[in-house]
Protein backbone atom coordinates (compact mmCIF):
# COMPACT_ATOMS: atom_id res chain seq x y z
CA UNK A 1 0.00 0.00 0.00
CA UNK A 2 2.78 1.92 0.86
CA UNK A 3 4.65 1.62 -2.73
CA UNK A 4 1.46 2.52 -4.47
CA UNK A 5 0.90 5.45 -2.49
CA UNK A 6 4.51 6.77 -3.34
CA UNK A 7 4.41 6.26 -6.77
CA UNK A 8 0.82 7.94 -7.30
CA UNK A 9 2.49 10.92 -5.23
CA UNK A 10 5.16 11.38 -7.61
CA UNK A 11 3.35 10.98 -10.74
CA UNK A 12 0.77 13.24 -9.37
CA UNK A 13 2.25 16.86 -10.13
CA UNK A 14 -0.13 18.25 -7.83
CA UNK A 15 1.97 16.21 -4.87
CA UNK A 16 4.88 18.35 -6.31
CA UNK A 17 3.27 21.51 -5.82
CA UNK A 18 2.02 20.74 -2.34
CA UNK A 19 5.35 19.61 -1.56
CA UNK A 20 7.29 22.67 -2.24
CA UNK A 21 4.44 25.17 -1.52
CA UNK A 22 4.45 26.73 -4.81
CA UNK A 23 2.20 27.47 -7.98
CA UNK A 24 1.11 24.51 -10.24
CA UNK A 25 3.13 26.56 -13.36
CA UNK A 26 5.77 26.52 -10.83
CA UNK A 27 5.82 22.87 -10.09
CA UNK A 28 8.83 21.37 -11.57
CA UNK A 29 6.55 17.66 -12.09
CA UNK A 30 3.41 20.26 -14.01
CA UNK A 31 6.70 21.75 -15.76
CA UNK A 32 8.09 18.26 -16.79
CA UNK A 33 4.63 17.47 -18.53
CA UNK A 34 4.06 20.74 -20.31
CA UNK A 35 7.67 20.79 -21.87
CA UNK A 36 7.00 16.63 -22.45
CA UNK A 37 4.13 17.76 -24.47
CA UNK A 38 5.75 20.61 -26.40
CA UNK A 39 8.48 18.73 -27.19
CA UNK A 40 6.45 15.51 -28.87
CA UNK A 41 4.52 18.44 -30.64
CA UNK A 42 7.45 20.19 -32.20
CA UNK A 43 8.93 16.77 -33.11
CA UNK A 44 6.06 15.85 -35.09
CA UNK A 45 6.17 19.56 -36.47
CA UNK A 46 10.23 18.80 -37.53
CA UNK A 47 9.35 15.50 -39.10
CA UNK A 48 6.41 17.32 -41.10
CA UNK A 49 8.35 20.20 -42.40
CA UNK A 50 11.54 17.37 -43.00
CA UNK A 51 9.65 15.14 -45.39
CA UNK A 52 8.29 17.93 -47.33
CA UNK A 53 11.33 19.76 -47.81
CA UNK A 54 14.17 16.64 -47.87
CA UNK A 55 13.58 13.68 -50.02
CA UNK A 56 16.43 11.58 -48.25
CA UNK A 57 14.75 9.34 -45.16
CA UNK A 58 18.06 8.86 -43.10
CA UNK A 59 18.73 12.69 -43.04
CA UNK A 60 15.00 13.35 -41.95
CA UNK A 61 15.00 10.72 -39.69
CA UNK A 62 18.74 11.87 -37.99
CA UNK A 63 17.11 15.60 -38.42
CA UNK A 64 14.21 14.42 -36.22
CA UNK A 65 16.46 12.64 -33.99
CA UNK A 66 18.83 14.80 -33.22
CA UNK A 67 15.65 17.47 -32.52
CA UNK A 68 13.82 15.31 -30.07
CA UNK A 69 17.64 14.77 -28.37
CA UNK A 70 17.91 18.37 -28.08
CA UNK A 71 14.33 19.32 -26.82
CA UNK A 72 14.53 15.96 -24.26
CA UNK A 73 17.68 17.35 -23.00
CA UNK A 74 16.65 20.99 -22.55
CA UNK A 75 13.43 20.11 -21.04
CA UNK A 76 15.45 18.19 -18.56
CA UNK A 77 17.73 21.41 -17.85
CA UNK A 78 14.58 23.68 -17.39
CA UNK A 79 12.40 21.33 -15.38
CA UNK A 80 15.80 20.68 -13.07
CA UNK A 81 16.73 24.19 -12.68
CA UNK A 82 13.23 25.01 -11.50
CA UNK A 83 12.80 21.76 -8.83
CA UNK A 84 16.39 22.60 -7.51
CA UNK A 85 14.66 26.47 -6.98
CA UNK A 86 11.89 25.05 -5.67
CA UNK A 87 13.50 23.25 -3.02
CA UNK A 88 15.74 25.89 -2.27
CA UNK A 89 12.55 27.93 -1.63
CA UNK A 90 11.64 25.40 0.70
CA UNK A 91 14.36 24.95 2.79
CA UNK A 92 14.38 28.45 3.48
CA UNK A 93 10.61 28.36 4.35
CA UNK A 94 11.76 25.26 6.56
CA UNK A 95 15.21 26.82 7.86
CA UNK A 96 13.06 29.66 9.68
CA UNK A 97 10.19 27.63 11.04
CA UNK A 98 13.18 25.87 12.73
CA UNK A 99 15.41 28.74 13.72
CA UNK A 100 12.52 30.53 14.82
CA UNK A 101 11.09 27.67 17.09
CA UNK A 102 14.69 26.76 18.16
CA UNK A 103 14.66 30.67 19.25
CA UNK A 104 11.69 30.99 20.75
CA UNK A 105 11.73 28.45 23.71
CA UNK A 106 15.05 29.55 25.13
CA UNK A 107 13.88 33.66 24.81
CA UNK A 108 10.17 32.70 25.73
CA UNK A 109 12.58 31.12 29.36
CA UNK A 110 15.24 33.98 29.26
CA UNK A 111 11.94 36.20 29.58
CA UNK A 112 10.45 34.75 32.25
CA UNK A 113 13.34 34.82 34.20
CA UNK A 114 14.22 38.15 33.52
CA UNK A 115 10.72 39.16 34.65
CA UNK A 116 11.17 37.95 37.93
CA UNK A 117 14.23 38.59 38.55
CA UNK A 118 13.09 42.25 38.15
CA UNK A 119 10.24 41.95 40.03
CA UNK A 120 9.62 42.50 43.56
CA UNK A 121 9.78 38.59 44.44
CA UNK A 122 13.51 38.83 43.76
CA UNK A 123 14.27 38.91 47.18
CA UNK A 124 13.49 35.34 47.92
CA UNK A 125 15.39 32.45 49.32
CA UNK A 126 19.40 32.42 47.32
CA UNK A 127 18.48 28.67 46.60
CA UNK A 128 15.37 30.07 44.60
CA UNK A 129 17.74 32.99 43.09
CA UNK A 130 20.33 30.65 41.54
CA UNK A 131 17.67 28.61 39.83
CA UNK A 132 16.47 31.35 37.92
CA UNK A 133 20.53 32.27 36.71
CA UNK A 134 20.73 28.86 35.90
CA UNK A 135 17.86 29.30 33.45
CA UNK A 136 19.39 32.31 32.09
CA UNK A 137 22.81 30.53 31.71
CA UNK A 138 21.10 27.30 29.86
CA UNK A 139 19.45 29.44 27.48
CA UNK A 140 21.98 31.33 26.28
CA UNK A 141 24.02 28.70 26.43
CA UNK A 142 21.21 26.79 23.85
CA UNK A 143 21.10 29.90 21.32
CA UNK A 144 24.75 30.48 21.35
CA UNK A 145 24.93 26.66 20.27
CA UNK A 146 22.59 27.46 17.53
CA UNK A 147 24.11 30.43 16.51
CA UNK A 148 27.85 28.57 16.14
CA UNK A 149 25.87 25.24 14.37
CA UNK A 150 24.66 28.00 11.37
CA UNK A 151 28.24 30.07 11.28
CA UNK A 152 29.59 26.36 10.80
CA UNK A 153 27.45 25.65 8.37
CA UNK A 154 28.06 28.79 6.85
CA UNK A 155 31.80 28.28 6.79
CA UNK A 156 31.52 24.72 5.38
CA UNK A 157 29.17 26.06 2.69
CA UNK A 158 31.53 28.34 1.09
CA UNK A 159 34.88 26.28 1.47
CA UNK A 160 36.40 28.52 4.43
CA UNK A 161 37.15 26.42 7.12
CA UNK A 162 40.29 26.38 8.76
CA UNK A 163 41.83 22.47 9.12
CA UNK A 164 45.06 22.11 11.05
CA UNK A 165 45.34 18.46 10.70
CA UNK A 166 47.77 16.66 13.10
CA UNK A 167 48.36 13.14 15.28
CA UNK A 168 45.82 12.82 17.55
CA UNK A 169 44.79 10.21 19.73
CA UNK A 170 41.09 9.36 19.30
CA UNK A 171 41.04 7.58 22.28
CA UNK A 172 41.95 10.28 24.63
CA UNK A 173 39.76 12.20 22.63
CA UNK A 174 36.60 10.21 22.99
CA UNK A 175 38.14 9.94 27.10
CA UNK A 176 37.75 13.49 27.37
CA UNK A 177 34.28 14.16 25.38
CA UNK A 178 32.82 11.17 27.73
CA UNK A 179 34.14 12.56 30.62
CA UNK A 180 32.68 16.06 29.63
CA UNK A 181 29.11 14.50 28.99
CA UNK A 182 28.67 11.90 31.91
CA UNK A 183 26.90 14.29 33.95
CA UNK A 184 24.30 14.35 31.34
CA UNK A 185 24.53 10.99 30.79
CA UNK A 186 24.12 10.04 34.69
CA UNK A 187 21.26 12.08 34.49
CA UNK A 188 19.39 10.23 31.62
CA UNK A 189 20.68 6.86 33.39
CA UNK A 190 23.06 6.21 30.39
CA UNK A 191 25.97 3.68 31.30
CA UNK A 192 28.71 4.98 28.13
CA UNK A 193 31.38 1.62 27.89
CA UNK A 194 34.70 2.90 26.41
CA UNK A 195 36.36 -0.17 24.41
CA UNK A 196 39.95 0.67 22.56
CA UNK A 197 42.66 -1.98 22.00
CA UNK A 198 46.15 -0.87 23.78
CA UNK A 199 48.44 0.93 21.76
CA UNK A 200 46.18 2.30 19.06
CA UNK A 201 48.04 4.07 16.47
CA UNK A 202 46.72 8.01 16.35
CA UNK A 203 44.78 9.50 13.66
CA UNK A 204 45.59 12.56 11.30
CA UNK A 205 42.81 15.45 12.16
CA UNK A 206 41.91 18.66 13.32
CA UNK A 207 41.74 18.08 17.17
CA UNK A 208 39.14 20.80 17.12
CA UNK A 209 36.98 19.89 14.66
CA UNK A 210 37.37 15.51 16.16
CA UNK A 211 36.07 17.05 19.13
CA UNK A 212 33.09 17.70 17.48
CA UNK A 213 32.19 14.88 15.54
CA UNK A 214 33.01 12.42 19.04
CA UNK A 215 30.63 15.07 20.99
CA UNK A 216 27.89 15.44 18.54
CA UNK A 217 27.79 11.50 18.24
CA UNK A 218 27.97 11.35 21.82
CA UNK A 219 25.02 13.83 22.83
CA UNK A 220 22.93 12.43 20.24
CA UNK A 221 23.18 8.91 21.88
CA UNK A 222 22.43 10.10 25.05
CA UNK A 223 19.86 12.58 23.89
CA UNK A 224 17.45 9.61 21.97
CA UNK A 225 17.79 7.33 24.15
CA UNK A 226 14.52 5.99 26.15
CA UNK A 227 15.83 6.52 29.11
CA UNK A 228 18.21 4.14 30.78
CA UNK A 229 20.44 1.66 28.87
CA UNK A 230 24.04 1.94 27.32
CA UNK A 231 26.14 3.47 24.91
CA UNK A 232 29.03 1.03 23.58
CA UNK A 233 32.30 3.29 21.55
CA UNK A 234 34.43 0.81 19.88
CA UNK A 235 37.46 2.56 18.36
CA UNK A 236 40.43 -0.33 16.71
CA UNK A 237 42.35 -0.02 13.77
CA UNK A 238 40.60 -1.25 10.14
CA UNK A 239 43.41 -1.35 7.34
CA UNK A 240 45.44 2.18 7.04
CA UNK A 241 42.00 3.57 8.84
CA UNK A 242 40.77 4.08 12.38
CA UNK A 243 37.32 2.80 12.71
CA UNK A 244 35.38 4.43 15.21
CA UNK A 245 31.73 3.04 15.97
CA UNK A 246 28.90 4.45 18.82
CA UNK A 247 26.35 2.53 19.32
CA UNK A 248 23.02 3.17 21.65
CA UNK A 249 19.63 1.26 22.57
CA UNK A 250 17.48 4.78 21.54
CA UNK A 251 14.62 5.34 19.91
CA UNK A 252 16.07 4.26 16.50
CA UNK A 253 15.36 5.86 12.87
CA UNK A 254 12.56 5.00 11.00
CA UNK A 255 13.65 3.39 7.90
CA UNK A 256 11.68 5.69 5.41
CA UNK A 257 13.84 8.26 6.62
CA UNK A 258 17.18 6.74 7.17
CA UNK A 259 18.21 8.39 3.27
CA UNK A 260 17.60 11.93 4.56
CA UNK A 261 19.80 11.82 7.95
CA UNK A 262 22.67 13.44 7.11
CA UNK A 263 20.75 16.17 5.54
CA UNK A 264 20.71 19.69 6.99
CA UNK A 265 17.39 20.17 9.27
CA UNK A 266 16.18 17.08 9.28
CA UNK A 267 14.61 15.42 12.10
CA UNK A 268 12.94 12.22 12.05
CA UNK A 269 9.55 12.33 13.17
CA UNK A 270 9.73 9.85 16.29
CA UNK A 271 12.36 12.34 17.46
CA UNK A 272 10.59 14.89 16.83
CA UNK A 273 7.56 13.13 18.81
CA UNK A 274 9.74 12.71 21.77
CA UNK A 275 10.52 16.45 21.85
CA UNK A 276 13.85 16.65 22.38
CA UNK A 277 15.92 19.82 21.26
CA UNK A 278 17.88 19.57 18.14
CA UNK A 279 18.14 21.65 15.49
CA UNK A 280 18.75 19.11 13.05
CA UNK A 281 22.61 20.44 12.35
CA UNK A 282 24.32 18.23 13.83
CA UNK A 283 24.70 14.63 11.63
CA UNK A 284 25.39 17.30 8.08
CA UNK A 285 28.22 19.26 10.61
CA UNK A 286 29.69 15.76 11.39
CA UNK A 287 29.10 13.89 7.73
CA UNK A 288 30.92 17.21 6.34
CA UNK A 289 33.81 17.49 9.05
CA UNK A 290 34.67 13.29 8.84
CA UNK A 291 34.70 13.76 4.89
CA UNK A 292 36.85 16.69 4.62
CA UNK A 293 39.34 15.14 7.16
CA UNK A 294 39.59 12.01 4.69
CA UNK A 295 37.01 9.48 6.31
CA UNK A 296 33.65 8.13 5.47
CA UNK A 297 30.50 7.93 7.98
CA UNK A 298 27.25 5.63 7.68
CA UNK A 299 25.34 4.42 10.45
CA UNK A 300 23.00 1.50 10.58
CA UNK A 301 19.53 1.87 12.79
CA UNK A 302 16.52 -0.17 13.16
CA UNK A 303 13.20 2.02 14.32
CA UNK A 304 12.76 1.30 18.38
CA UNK A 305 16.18 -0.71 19.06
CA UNK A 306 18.87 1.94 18.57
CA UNK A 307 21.28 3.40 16.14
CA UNK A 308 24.95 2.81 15.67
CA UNK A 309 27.32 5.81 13.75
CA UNK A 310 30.66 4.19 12.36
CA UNK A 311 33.04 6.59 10.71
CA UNK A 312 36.85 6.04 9.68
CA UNK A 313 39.66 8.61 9.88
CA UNK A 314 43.25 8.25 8.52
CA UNK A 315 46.63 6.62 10.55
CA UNK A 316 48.68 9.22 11.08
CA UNK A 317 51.55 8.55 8.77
């Protein structure tokens, strides 16, 4: 039911148009059929005006050939040109639904807190006092987060980020993230299991921009899970790679949407569902950083049972 469903969506141009929110002359699928049409019309026009005016078949034939080859080709150009518009259109109609509800939680808390730390309650109980700054501190801690994920992004986008690769040890690496992120971890009653073979060789990166990938891995695990459970990091040597794998017992990916994880702003919708704050950065941040420091990433996840995120890195020569 499923299958028929998707393929009556995407020969439906009207599933187009509802899917990038835009005008059915605008629809890139509506498009595809027009220029289909005018192109099997002006075909049959060039053969016409061919056998009237040439009395050689295998020139009109090649003539008509060579027309419907050009047509075919430029209807594809046109019809891509306009879908890749399209969706840029709606990324940017999705990019500030996002920003603006990733924005609006941490302000809507930064405002309450402000209001009553102005107000006349203010002088309560300290205990009462330093919740309220810790509110303030979370919060802008959450939109300064965001604001670094887009300049990232940014950076990434137009080729201008810095790389000072060097040997580093991705186990003291992963040692340091986990010990940054177990009181987050102890909180969501997250066991993280730490498994490297002795004398690892290190790994040629940008300590800065490892740190990242390990963490981002890392609070994602802890962040979808249910609850409970454990994280396992195997890191051992695979050919002239390092192979680093995290894997956790979350909430899993549904496999529909397992092809659009690495792209920017995406969220699955059973994380979505268990509201947890993301902005959907992350996983294209990470697939971007492992790739320009010479590795690959891919993950394998089953919906319910948990996810596990391999990616390799190079032996430091």
């Amino acid at each position: 039911m499923f299958e028929k469903r998707s393929i009556a969506s995407h020969i439906n141009p009207l599933y187009s148009c509802r899917r990038y929110g835009v005008s059915l002359w605008q629809c890139p699928q509506f498009l595809f059929l027009v220029m289909g049409l005018f192109s099997i019309i002006a075909i049959i026009a060039v053969w016409l005006v061919a056998t009237s005016r040439i009395s050689d078949p295998f020139l009109v034939v090649l003539i008509v050939l060579a027309s419907g080859a050009f047509l075919i080709v430029m209807s594809f150009v046109i019809t891509n040109s306009f879908e890749r518009m399209a969706e840029a259109s709606k990324m940017k109609t999705e990019f500030i639904g996002i920003i603006s509800h990733q924005l609006r939680t941490p302000l809507t808390n930064l405002k309450f807190s402000l209001d009553f730390l102005l107000s006349d309650h203010f002088a309560q109980e300290r205990s009462q006092q330093l919740e309220y700054f810790g509110i303030l501190q979370e919060n802008t801690k959450r939109m300064g987060d965001l604001v670094d994920s887009l300049l990232t992004i940014s950076r990434l986008e137009n080729n201008n980020v810095p790389l000072e690769k060097k040997d580093v040890s991705l186990e003291r690496v992963a040692s340091d993230i986990i010990a940054k992120d177990k009181p987050f971890a102890d909180a969501s009653g997250m066991r993280i299991i730490l498994d490297c073979k002795p004398g690892l060789e290190n790994v040629s990166a940008d300590l800065l921009w490892l740190e990242q990938i390990v963490g981002n891995l890392l609070d994602n695990a802890i962040r979808y899970s249910k609850g409970g459970g454990q994280i396992d990091i195997n890191i051992r040597r695979k050919g002239k790679m390092v192979l680093f794998s995290i894997k956790d017992q979350g909430v899993g990916i549904p496999k529909a949407e397992q092809k659009f994880i690495f792209e920017k702003f995406f969220r699955s919708t059973n994380a979505r569902k268990k509201q947890v704050d993301g902005s959907g950065l992350g996983l294209y941040i990470v697939k971007r950083f492992v790739e320009l420091l010479g590795g690959k990433i891919w993950f394998k996840s089953i919906e319910g049972k948990g996810t596990a995120f391999y990616f390799t890195l190079p032996v430091a020569r």
